[in-house]
PDB file of N, CA and C in Angstrom:
ATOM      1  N   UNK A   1      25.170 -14.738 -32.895  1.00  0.00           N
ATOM      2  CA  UNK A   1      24.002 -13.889 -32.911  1.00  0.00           C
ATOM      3  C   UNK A   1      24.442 -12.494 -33.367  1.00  0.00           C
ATOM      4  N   UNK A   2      23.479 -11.628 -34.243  1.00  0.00           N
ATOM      5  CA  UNK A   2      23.916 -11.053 -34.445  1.00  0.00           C
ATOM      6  C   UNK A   2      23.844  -9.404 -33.468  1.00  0.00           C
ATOM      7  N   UNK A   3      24.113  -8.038 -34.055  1.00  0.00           N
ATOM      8  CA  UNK A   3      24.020  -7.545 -33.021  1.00  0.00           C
ATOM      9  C   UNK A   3      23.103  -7.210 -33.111  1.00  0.00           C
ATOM     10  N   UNK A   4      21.912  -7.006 -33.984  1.00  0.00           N
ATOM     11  CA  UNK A   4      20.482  -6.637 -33.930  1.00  0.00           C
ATOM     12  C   UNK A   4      19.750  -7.720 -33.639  1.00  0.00           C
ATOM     13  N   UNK A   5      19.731  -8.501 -33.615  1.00  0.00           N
ATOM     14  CA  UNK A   5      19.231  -9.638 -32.601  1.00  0.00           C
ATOM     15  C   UNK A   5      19.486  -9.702 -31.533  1.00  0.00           C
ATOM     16  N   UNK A   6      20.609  -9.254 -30.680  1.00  0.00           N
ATOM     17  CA  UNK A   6      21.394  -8.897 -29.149  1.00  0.00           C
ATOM     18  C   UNK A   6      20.577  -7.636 -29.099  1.00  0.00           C
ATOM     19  N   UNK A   7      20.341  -6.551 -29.622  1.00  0.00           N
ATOM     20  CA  UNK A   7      19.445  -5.230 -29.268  1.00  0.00           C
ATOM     21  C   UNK A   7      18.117  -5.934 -29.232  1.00  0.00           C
ATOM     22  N   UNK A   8      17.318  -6.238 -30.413  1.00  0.00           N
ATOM     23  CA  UNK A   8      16.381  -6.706 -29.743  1.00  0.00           C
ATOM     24  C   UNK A   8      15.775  -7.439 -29.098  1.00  0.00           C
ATOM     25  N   UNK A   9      16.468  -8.473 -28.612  1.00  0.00           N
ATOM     26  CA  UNK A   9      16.351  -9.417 -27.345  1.00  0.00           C
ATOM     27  C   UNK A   9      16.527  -8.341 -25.815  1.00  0.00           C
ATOM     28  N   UNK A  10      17.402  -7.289 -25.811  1.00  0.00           N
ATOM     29  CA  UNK A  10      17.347  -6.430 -25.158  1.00  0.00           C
ATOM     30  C   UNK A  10      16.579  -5.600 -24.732  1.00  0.00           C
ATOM     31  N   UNK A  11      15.881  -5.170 -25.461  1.00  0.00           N
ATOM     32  CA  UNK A  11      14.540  -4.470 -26.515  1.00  0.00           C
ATOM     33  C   UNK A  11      13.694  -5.282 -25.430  1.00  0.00           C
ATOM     34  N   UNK A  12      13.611  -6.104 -26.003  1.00  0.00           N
ATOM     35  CA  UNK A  12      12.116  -6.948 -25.455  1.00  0.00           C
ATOM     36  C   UNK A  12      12.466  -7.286 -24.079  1.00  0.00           C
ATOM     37  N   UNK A  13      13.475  -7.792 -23.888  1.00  0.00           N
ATOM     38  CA  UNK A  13      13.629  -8.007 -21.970  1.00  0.00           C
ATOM     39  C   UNK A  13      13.242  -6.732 -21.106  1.00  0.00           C
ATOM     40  N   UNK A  14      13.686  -5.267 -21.831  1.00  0.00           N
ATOM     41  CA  UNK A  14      13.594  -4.563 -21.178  1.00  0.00           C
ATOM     42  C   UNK A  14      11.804  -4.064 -20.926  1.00  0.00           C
ATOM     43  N   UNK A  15      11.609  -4.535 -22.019  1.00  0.00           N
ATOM     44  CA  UNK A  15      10.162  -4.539 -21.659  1.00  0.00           C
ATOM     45  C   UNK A  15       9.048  -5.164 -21.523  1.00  0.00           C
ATOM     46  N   UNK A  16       9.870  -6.439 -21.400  1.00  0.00           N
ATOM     47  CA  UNK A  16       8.974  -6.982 -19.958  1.00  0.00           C
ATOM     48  C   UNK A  16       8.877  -7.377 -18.539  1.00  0.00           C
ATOM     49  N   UNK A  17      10.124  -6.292 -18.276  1.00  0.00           N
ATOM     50  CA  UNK A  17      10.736  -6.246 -16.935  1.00  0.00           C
ATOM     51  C   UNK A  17       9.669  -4.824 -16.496  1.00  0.00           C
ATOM     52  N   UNK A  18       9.510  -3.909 -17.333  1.00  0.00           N
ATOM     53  CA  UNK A  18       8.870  -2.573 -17.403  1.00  0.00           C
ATOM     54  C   UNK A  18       7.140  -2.979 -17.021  1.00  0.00           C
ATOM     55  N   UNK A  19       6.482  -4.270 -18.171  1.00  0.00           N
ATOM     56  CA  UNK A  19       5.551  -4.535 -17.999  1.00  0.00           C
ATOM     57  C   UNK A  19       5.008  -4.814 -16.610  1.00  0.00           C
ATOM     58  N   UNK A  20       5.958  -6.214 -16.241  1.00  0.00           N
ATOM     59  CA  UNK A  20       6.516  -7.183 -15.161  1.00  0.00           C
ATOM     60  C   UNK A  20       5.950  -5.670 -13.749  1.00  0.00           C
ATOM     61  N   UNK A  21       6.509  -4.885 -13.643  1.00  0.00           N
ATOM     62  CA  UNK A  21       7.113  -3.633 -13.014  1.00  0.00           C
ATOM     63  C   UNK A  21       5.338  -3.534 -12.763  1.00  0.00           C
ATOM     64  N   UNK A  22       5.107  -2.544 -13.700  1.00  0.00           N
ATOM     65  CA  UNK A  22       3.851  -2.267 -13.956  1.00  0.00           C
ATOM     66  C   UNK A  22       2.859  -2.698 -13.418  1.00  0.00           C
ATOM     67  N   UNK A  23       2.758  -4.098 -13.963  1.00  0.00           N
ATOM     68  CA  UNK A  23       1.422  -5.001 -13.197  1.00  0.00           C
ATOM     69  C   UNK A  23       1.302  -5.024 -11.572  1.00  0.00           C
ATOM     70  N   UNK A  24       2.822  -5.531 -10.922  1.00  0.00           N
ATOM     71  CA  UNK A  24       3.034  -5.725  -9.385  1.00  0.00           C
ATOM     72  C   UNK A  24       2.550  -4.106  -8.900  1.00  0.00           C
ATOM     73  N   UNK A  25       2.960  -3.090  -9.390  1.00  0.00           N
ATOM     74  CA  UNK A  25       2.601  -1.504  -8.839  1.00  0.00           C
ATOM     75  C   UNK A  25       0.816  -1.163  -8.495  1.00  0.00           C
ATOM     76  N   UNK A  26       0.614  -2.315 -10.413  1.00  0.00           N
ATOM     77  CA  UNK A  26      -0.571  -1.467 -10.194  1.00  0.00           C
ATOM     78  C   UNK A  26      -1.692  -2.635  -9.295  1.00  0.00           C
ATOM     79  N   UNK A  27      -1.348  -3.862  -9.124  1.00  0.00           N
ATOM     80  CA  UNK A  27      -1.867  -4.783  -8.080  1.00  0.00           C
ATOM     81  C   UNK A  27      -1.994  -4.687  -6.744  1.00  0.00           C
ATOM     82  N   UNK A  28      -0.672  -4.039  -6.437  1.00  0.00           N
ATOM     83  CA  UNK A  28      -0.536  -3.274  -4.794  1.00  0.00           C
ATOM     84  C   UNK A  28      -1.156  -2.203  -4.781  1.00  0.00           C
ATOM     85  N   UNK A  29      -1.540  -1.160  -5.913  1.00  0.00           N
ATOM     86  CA  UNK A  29      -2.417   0.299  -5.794  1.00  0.00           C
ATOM     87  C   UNK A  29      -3.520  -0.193  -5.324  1.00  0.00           C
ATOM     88  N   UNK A  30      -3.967  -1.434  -5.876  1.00  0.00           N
ATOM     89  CA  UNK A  30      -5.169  -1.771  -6.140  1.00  0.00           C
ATOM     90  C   UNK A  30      -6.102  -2.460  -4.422  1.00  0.00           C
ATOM     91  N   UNK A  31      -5.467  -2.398  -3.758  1.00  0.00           N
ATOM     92  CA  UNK A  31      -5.574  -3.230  -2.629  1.00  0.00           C
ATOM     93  C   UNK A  31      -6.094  -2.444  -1.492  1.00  0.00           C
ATOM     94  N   UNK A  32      -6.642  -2.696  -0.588  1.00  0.00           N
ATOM     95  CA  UNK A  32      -6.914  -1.499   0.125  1.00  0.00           C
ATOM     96  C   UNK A  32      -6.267  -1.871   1.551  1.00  0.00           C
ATOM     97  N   UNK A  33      -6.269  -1.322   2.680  1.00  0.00           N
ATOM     98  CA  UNK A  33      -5.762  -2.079   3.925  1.00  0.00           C
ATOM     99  C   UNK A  33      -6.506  -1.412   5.133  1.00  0.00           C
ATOM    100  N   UNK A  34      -6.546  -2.278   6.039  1.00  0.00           N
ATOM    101  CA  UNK A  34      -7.383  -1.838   7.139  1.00  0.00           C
ATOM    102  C   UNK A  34      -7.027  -2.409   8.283  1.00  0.00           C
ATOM    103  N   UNK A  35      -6.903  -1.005   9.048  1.00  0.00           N
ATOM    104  CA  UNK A  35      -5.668  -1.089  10.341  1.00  0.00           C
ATOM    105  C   UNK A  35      -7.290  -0.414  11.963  1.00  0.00           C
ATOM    106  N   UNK A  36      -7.091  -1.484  12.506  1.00  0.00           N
ATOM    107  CA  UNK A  36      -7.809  -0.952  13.614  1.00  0.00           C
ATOM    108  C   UNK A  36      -7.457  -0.036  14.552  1.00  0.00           C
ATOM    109  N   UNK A  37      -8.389   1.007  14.847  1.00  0.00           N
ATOM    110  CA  UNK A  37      -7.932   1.941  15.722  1.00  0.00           C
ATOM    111  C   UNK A  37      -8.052   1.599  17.369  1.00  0.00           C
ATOM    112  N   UNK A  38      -6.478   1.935  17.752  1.00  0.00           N
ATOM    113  CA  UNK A  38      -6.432   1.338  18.938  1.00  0.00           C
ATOM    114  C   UNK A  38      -7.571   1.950  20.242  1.00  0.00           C
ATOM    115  N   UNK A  39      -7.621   0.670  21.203  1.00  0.00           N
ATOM    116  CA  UNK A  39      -8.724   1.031  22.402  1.00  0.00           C
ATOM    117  C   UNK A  39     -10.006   0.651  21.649  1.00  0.00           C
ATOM    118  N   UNK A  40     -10.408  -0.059  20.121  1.00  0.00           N
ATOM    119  CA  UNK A  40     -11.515  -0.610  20.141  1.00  0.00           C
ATOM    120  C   UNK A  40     -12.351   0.510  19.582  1.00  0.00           C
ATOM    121  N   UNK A  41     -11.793   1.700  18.798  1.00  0.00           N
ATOM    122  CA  UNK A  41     -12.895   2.560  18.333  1.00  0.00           C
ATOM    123  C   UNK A  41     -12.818   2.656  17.340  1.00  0.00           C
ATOM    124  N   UNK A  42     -12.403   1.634  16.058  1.00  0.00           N
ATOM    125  CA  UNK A  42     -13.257   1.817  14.968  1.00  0.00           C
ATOM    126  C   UNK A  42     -11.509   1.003  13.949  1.00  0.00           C
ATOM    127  N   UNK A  43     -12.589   1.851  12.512  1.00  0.00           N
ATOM    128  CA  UNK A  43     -11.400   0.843  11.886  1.00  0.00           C
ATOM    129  C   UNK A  43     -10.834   2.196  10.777  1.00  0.00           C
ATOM    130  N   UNK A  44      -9.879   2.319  10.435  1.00  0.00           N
ATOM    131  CA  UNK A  44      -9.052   3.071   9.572  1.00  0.00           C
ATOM    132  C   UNK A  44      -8.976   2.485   7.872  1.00  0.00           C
ATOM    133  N   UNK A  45      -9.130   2.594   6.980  1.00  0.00           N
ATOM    134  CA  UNK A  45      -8.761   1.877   5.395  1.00  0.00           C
ATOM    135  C   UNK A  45      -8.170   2.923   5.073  1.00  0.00           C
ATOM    136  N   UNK A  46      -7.202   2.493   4.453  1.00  0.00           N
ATOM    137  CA  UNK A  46      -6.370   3.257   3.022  1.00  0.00           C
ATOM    138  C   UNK A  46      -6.083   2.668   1.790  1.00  0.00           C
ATOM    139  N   UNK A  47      -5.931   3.256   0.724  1.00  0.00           N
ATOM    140  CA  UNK A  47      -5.602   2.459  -0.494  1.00  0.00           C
ATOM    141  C   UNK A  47      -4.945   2.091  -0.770  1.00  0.00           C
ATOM    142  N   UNK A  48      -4.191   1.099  -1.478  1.00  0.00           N
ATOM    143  CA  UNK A  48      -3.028   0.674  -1.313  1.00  0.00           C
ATOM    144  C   UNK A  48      -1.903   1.810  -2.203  1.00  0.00           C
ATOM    145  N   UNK A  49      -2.267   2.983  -2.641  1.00  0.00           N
ATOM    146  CA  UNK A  49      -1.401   4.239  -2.746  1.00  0.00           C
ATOM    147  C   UNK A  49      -1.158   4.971  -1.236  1.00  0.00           C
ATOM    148  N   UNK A  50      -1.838   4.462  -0.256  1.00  0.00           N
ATOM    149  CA  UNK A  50      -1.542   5.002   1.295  1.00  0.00           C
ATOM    150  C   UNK A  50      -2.981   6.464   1.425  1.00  0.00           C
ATOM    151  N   UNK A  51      -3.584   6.520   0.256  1.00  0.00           N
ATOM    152  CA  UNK A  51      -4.693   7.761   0.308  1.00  0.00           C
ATOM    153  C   UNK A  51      -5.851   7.197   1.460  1.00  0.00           C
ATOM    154  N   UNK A  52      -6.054   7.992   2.140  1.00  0.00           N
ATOM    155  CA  UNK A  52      -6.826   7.551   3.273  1.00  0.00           C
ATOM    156  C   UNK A  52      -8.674   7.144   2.908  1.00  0.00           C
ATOM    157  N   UNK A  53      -8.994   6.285   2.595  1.00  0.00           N
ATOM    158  CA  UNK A  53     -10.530   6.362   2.033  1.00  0.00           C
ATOM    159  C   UNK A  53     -11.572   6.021   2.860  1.00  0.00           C
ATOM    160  N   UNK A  54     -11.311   5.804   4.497  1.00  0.00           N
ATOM    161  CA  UNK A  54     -12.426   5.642   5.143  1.00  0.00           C
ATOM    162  C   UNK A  54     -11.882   5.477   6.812  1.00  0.00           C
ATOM    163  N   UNK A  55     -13.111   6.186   7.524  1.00  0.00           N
ATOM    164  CA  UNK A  55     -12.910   5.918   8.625  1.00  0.00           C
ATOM    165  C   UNK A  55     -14.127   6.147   9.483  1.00  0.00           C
ATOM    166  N   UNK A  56     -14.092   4.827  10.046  1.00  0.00           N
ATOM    167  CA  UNK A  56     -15.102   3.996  10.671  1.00  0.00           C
ATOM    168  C   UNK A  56     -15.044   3.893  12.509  1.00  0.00           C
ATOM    169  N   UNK A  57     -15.932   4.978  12.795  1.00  0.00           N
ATOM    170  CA  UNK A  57     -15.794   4.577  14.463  1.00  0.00           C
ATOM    171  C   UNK A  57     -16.778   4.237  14.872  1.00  0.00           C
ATOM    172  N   UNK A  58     -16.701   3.322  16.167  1.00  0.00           N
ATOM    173  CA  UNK A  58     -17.169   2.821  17.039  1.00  0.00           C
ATOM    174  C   UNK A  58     -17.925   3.472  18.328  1.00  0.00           C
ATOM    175  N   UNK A  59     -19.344   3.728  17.100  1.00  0.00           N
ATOM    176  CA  UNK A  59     -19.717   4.474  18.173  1.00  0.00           C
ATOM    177  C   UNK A  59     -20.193   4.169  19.775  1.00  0.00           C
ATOM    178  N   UNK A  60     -20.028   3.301  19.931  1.00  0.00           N
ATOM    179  CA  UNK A  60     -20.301   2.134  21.305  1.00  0.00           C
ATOM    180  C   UNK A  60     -19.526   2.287  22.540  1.00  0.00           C
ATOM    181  N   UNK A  61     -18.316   2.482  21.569  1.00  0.00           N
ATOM    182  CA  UNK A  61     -16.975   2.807  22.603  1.00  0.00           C
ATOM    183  C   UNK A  61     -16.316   4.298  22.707  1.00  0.00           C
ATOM    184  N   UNK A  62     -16.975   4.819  21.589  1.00  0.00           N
ATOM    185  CA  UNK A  62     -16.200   6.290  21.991  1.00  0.00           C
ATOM    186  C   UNK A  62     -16.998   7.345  22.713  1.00  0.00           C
ATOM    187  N   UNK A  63     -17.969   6.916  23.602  1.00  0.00           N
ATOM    188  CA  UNK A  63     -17.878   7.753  24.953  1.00  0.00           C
ATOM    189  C   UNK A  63     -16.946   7.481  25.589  1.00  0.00           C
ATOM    190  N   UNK A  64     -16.117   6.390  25.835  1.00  0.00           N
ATOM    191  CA  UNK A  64     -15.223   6.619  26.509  1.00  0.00           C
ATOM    192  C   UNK A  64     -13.720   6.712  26.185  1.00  0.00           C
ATOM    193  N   UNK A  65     -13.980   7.744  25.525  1.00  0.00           N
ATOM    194  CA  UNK A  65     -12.371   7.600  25.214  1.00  0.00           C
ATOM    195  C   UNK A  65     -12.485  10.138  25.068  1.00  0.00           C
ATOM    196  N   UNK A  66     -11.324  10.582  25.736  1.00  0.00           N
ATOM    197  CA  UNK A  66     -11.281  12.189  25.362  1.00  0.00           C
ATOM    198  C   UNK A  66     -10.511  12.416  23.930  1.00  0.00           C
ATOM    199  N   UNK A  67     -11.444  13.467  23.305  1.00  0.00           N
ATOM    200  CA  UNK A  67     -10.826  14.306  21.973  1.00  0.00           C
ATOM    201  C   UNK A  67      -9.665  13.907  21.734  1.00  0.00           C
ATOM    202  N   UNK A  68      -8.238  14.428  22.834  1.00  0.00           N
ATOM    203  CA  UNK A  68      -6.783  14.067  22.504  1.00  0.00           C
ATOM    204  C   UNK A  68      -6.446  12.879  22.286  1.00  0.00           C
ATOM    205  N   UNK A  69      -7.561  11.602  22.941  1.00  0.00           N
ATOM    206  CA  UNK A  69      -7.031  10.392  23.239  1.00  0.00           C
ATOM    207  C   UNK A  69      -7.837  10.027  21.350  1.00  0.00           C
ATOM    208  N   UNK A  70      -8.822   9.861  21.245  1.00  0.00           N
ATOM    209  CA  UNK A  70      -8.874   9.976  19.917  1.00  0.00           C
ATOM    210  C   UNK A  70      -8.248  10.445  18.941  1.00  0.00           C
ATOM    211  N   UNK A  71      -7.932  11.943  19.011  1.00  0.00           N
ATOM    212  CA  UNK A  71      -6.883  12.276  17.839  1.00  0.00           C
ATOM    213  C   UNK A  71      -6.035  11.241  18.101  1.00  0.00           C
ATOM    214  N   UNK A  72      -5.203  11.115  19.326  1.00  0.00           N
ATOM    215  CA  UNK A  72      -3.643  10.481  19.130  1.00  0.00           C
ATOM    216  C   UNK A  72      -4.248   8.236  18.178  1.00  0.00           C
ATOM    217  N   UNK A  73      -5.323   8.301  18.720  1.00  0.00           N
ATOM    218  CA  UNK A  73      -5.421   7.040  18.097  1.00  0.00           C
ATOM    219  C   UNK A  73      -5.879   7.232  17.073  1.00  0.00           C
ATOM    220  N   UNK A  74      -6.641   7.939  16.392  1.00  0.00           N
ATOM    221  CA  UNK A  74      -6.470   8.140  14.612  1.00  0.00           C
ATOM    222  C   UNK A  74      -5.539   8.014  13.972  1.00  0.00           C
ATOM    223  N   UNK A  75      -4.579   9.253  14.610  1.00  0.00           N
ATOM    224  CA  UNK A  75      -3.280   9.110  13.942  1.00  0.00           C
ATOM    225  C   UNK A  75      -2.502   8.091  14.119  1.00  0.00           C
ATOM    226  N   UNK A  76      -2.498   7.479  14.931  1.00  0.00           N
ATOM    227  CA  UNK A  76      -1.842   6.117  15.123  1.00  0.00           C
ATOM    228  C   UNK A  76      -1.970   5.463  14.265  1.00  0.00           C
ATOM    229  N   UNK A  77      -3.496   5.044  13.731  1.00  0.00           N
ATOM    230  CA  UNK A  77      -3.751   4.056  13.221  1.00  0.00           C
ATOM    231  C   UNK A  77      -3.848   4.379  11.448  1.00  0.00           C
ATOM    232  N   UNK A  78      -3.659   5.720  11.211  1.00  0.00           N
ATOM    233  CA  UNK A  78      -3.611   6.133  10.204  1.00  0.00           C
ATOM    234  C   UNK A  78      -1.866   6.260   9.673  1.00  0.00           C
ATOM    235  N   UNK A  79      -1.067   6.213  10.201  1.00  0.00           N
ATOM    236  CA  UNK A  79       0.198   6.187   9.957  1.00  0.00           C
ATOM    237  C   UNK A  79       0.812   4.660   9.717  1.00  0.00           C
ATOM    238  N   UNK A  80       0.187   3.901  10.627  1.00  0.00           N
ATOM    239  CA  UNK A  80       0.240   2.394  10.596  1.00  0.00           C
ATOM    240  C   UNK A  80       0.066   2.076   9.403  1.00  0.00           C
ATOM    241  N   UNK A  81      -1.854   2.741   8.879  1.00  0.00           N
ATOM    242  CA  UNK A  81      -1.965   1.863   7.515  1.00  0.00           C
ATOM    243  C   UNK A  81      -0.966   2.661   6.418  1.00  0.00           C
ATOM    244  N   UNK A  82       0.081   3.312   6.182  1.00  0.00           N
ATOM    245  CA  UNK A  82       0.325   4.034   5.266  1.00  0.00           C
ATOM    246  C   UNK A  82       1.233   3.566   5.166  1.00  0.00           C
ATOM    247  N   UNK A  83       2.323   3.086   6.277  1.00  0.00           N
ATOM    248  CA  UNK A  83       3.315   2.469   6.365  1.00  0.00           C
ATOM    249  C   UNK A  83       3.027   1.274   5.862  1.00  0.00           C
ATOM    250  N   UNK A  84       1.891   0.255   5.954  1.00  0.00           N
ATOM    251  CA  UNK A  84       1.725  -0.844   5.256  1.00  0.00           C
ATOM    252  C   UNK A  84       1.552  -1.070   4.136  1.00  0.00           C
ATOM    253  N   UNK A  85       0.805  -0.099   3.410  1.00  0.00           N
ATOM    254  CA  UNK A  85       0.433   0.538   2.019  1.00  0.00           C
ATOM    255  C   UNK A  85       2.057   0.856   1.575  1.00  0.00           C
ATOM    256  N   UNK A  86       3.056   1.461   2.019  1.00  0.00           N
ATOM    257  CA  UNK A  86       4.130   1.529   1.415  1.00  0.00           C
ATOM    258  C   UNK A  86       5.089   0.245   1.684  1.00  0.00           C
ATOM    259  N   UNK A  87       5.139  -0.471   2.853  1.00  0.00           N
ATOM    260  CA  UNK A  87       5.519  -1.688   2.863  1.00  0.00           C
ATOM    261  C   UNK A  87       4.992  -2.460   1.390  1.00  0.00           C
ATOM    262  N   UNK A  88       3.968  -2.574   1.454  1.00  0.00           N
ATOM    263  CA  UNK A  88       3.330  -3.218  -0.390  1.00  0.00           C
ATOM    264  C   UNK A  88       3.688  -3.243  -1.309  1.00  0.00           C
ATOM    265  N   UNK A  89       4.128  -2.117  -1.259  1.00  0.00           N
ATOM    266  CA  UNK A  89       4.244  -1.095  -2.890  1.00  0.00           C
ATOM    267  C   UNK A  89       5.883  -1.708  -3.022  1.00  0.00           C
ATOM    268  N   UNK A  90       6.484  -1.746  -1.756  1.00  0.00           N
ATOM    269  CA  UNK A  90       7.927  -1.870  -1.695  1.00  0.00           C
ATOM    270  C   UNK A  90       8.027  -3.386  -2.379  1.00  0.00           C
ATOM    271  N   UNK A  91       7.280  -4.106  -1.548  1.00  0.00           N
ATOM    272  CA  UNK A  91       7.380  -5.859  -1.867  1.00  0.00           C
ATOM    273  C   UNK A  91       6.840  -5.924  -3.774  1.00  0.00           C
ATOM    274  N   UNK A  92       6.062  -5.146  -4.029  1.00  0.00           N
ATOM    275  CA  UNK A  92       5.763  -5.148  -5.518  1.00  0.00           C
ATOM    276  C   UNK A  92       6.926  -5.052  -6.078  1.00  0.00           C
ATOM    277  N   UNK A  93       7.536  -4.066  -5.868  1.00  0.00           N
ATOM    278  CA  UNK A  93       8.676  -3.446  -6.548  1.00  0.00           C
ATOM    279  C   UNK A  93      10.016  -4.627  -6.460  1.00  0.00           C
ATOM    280  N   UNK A  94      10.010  -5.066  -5.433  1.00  0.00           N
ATOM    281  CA  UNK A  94      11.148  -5.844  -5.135  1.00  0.00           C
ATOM    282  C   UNK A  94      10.535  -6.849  -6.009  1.00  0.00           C
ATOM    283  N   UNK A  95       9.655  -7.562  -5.981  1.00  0.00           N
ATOM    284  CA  UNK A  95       9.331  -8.887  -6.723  1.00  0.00           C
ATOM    285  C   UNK A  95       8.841  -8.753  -8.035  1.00  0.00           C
ATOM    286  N   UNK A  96       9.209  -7.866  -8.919  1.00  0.00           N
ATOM    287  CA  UNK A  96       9.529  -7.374 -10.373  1.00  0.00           C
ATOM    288  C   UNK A  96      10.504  -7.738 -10.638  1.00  0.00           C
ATOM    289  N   UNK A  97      11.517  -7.349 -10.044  1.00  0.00           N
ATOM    290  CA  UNK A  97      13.165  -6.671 -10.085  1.00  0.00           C
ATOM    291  C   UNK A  97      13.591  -8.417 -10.816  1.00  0.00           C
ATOM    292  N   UNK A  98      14.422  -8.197 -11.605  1.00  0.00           N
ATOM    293  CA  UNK A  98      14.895  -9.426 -12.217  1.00  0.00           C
ATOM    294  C   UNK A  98      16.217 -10.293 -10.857  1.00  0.00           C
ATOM    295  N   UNK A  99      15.805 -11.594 -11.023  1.00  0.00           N
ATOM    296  CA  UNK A  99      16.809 -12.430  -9.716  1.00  0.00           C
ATOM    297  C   UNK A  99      17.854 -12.203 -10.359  1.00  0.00           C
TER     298      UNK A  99
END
């Protein structure tokens, strides 16, 4: 083979490892996730970039729950989904990657 046939076989692997790359990133962006907020008051979504796009409480149950006890379960449940949203993104990335 010659060596411009070895470059562009190179050439082209490399880009469809790039493509490959691409698609899994932009499939996991694409996803959204939804993490319940603990004690039953509602539900948290983020995008699968981890951007926070909704949050949904329960208004049934949150008389009983105080301000602090809410903040601390927002944030709970908002750190959860972000971590999963980047868990995603990670498994995309890994299952591109050439074996």
């Amino acid at each position: 083979m010659s060596r411009k046939s070895r470059l562009e076989n190179l050439v082209s692997e490399i880009e469809e490892r790039d493509a490959a790359r691409s698609r899994a990133l932009a499939d996991a962006r694409s996803q959204t996730i939804e993490v319940d907020i603990p004690d039953d008051l509602g539900v948290i979504e983020v995008s699968g970039t981890g951007r926070l796009e909704r949050i949904e409480l329960d208004l049934d149950n949150l008389p009983y729950t105080t301000a602090p006890a809410l903040s601390a379960s927002l944030l709970e449940a908002i750190v959860a989904a972000e971590e999963h949203a980047q868990e995603l993104r990670q498994q995309a990335l890994a299952a591109s990657r050439p074996r």
